[in-house]
N, C-alpha and C. Protein backbone atom coordinates (compact mmCIF):
# COMPACT_ATOMS: atom_id res chain seq x y z
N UNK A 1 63.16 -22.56 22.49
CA UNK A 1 63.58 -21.24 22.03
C UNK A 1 62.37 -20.31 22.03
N UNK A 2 62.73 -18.92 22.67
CA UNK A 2 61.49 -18.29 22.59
C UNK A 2 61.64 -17.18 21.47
N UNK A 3 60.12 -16.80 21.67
CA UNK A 3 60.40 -15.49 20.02
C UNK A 3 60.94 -14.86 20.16
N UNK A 4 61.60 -14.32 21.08
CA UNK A 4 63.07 -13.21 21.23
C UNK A 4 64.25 -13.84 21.27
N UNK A 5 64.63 -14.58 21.20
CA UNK A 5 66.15 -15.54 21.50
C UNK A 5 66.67 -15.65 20.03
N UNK A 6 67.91 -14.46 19.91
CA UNK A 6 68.15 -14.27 18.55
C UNK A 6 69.40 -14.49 18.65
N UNK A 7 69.99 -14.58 20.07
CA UNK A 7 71.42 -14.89 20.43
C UNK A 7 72.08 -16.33 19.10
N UNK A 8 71.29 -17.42 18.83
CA UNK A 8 71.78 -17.92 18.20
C UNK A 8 72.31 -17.70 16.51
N UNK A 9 71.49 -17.01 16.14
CA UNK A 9 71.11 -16.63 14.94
C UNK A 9 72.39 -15.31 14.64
N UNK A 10 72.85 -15.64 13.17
CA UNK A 10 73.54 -14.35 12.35
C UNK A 10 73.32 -13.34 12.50
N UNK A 11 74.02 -12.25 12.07
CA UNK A 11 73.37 -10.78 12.20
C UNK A 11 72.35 -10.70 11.18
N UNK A 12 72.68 -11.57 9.66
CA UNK A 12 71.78 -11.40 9.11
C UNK A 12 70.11 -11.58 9.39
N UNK A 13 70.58 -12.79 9.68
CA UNK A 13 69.11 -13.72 10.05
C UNK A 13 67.95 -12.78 11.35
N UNK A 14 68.67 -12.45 11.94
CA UNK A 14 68.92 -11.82 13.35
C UNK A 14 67.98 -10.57 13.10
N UNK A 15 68.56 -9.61 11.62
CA UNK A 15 67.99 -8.35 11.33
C UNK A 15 66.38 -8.69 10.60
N UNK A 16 66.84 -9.36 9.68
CA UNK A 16 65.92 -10.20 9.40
C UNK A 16 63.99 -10.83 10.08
N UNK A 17 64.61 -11.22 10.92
CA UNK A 17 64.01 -11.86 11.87
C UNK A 17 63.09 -10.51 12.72
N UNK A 18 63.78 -9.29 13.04
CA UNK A 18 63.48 -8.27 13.96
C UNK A 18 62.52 -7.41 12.56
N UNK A 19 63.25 -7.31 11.53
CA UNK A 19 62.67 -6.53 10.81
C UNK A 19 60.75 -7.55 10.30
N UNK A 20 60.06 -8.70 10.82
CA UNK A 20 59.42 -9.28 10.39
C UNK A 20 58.41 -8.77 11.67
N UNK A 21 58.62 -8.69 12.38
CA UNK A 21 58.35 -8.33 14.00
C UNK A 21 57.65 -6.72 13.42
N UNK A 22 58.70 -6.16 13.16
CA UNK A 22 58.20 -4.63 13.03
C UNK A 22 57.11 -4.59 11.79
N UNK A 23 57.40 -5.47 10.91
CA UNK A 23 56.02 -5.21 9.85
C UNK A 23 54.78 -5.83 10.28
N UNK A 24 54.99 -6.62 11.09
CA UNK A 24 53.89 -7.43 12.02
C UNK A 24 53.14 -6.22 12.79
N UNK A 25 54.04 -5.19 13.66
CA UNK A 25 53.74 -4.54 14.52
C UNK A 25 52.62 -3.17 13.64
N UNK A 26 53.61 -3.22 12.09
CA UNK A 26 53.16 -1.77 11.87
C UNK A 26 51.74 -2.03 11.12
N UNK A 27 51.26 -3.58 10.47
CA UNK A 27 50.41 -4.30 10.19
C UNK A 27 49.01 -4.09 11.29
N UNK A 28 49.59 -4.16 12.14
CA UNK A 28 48.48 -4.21 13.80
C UNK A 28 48.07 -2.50 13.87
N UNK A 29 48.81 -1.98 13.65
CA UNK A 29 48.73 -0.47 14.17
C UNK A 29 47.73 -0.04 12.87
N UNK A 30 48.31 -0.20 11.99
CA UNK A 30 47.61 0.10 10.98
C UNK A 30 46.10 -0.94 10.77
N UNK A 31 45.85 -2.03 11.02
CA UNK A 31 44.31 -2.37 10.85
C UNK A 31 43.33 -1.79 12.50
N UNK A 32 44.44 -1.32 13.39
CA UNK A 32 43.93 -0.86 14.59
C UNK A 32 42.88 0.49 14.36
N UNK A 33 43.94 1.57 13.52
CA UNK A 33 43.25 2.76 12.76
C UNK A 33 42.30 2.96 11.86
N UNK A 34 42.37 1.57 11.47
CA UNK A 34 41.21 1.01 9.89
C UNK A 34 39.77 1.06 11.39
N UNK A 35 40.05 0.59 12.28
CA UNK A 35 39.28 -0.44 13.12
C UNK A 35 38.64 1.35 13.98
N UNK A 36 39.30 2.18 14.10
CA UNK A 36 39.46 3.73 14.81
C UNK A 36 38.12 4.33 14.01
N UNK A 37 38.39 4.25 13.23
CA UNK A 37 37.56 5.07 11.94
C UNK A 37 35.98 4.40 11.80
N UNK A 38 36.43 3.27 11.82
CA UNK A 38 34.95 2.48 11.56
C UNK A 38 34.09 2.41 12.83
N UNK A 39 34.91 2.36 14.08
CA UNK A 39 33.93 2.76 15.44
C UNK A 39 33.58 4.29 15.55
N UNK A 40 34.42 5.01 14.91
CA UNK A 40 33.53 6.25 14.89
C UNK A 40 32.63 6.76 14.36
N UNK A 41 32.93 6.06 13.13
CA UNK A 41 31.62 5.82 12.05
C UNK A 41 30.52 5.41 12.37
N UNK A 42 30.15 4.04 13.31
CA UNK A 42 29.20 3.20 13.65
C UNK A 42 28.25 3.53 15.17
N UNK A 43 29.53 4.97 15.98
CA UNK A 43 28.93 5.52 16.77
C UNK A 43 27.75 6.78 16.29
N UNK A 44 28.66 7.06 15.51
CA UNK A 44 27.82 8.39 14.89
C UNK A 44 26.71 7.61 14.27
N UNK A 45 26.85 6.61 13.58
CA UNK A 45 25.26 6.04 13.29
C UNK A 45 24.53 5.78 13.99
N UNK A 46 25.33 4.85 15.48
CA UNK A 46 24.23 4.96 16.69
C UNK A 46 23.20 6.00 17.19
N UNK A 47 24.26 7.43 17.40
CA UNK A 47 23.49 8.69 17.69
C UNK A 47 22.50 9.16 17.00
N UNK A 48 22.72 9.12 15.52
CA UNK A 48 21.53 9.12 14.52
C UNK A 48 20.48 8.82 14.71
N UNK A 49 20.74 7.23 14.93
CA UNK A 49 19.32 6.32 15.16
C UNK A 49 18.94 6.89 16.68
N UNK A 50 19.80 6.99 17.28
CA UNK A 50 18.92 7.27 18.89
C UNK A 50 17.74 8.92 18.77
N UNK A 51 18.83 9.73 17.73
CA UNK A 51 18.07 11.54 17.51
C UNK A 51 16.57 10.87 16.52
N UNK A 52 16.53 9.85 15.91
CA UNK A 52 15.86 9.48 14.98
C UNK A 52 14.63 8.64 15.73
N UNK A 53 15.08 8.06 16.93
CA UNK A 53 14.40 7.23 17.61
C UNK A 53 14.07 5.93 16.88
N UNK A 54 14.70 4.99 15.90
CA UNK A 54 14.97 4.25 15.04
C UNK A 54 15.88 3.36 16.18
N UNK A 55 14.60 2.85 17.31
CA UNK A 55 15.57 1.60 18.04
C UNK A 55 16.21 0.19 17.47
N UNK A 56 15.48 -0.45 16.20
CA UNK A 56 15.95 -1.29 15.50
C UNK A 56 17.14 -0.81 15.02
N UNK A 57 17.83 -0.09 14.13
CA UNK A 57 18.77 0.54 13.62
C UNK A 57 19.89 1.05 15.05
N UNK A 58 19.36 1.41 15.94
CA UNK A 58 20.08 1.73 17.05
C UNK A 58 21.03 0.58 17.67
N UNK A 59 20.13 -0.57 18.01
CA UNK A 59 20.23 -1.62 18.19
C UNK A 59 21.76 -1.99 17.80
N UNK A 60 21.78 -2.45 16.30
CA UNK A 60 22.19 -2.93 15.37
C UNK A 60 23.69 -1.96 15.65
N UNK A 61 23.52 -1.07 15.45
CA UNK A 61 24.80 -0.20 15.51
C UNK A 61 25.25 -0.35 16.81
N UNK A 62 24.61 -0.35 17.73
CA UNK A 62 25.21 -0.13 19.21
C UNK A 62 26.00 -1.68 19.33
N UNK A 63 25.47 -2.81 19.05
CA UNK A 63 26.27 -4.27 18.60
C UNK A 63 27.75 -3.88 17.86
N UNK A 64 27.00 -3.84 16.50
CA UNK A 64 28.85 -3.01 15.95
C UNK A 64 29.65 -2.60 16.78
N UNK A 65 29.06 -1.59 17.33
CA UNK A 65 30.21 -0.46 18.39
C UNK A 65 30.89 -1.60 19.12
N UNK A 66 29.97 -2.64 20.10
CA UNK A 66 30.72 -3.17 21.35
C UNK A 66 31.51 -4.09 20.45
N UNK A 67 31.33 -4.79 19.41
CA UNK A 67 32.38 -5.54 18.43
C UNK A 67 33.76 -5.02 18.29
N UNK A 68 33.36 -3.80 17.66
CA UNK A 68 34.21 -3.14 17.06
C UNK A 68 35.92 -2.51 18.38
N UNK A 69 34.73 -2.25 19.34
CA UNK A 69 35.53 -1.73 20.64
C UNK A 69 36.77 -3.43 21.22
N UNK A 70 35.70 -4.54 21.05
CA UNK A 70 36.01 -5.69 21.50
C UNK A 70 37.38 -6.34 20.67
N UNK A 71 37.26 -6.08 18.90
CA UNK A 71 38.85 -5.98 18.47
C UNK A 71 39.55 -5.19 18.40
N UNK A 72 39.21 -3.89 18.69
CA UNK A 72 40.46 -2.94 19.24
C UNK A 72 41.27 -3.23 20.93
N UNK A 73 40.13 -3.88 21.31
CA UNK A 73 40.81 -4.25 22.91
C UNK A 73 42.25 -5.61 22.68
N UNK A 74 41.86 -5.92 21.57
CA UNK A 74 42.65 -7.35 21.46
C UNK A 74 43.74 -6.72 20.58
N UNK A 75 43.44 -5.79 19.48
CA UNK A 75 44.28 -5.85 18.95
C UNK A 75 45.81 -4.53 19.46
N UNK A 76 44.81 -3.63 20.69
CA UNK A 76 45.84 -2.90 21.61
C UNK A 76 46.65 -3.84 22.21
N UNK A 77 45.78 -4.84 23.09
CA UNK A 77 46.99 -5.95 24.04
C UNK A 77 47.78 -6.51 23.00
N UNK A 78 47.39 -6.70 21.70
CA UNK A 78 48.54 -7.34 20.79
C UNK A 78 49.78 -6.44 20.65
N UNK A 79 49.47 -5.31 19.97
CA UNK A 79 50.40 -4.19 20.03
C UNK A 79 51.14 -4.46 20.74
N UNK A 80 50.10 -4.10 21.82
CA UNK A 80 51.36 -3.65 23.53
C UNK A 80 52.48 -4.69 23.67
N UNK A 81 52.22 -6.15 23.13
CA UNK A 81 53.25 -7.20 23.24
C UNK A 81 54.00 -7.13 22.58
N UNK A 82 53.84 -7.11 21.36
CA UNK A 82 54.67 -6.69 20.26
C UNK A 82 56.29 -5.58 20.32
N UNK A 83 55.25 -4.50 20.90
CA UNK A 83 55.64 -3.46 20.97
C UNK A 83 57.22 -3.66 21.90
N UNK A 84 56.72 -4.24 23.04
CA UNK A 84 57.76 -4.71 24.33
C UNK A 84 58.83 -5.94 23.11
N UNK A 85 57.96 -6.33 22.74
CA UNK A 85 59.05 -8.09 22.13
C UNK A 85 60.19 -6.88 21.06
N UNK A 86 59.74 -6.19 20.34
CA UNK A 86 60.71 -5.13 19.30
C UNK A 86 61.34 -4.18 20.02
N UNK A 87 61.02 -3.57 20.90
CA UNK A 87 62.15 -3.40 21.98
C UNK A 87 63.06 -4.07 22.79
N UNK A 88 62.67 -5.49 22.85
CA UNK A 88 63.44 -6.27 23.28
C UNK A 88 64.47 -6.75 22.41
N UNK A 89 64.17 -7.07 20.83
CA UNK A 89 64.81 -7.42 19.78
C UNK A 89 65.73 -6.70 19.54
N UNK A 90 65.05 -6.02 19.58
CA UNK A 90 66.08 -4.28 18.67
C UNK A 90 67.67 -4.50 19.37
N UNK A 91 67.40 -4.33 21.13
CA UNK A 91 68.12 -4.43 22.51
C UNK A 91 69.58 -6.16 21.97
N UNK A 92 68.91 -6.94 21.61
CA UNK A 92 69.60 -7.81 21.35
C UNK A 92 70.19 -7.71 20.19
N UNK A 93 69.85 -7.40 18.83
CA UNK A 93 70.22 -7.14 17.80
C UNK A 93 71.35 -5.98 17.78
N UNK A 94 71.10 -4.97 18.14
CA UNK A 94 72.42 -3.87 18.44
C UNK A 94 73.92 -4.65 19.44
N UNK A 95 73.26 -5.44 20.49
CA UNK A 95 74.18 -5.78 21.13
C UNK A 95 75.16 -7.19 20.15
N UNK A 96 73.96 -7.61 19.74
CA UNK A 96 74.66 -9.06 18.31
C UNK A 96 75.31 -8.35 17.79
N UNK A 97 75.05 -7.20 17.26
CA UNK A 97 76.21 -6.37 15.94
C UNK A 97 77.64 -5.84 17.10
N UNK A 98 77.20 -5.25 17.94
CA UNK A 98 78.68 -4.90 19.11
C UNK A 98 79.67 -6.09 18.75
N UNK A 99 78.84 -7.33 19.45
CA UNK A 99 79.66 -8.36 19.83
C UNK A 99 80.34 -8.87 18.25
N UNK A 100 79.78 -9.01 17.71
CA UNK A 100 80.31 -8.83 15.85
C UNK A 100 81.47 -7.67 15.22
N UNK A 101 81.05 -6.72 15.71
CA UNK A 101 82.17 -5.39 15.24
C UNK A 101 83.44 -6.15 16.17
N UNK A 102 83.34 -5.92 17.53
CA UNK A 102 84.66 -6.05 18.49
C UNK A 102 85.17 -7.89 18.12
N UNK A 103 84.32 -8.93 17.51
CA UNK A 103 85.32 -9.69 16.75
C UNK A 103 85.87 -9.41 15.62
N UNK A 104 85.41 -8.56 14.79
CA UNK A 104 86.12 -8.76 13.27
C UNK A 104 87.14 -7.98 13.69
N UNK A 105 87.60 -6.11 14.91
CA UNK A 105 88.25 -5.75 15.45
C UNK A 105 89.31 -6.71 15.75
N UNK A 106 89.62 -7.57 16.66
CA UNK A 106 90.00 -8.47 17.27
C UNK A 106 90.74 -9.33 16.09
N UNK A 107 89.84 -9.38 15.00
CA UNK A 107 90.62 -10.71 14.32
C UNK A 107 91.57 -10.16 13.64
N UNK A 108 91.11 -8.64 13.27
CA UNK A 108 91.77 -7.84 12.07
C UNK A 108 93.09 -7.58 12.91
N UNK A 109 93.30 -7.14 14.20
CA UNK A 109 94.46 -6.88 14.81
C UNK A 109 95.80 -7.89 15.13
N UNK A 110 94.91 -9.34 14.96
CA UNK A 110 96.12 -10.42 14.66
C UNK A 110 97.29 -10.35 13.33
């Protein structure tokens, strides 16, 4: 079973399940922006040290930066998967509730 295969699963479980995805997603986005702020921060300290000519201190910050750049790269490709898998969910979950409405339809008309 893969992490999108909700076909088996209740509507509950189903919403459930999609809605864990999206706090996952909005979790990522949000330490992504934590992560936004602090490379801008650590650039502007770079520039400092470079106007300062403070190559030890330069150093040190310019490390941060490529760190800092290095989990935003991971944590964009995470997103980006995410992002596709909750569009994919969502896609199945609306169609689980269809196929749910047009049975209880169906049963109610017997």
């Amino acid at each position: 079973m893969s992490d999108i295969d909700i076909d088996s699963m209740d509507p509950a479980s189903a919403r459930e399940y999609v809605l864990s995805f999206i706090s996952t997603l909005r979790g990522i986005q949000k330490e992504r922006a934590g992560l936004e702020r602090e490379l801008d921060l650590w650039e502007k300290r770079a520039k400092l040290a470079e106007e300062k000519n403070e190559q030890i201190l330069l150093e040190g910050a310019e490390d941060r930066v490529q760190e800092l750049k290095e989990k935003m790269a991971g944590l964009a490709a995470e997103e980006g998967g995410l992002r596709r898998k909750v569009s994919i969910l969502k896609e199945k979950e609306a169609d689980q509730a269809l196929k749910e409405l047009k049975k209880r339809l169906k049963d109610k008309g017997k």
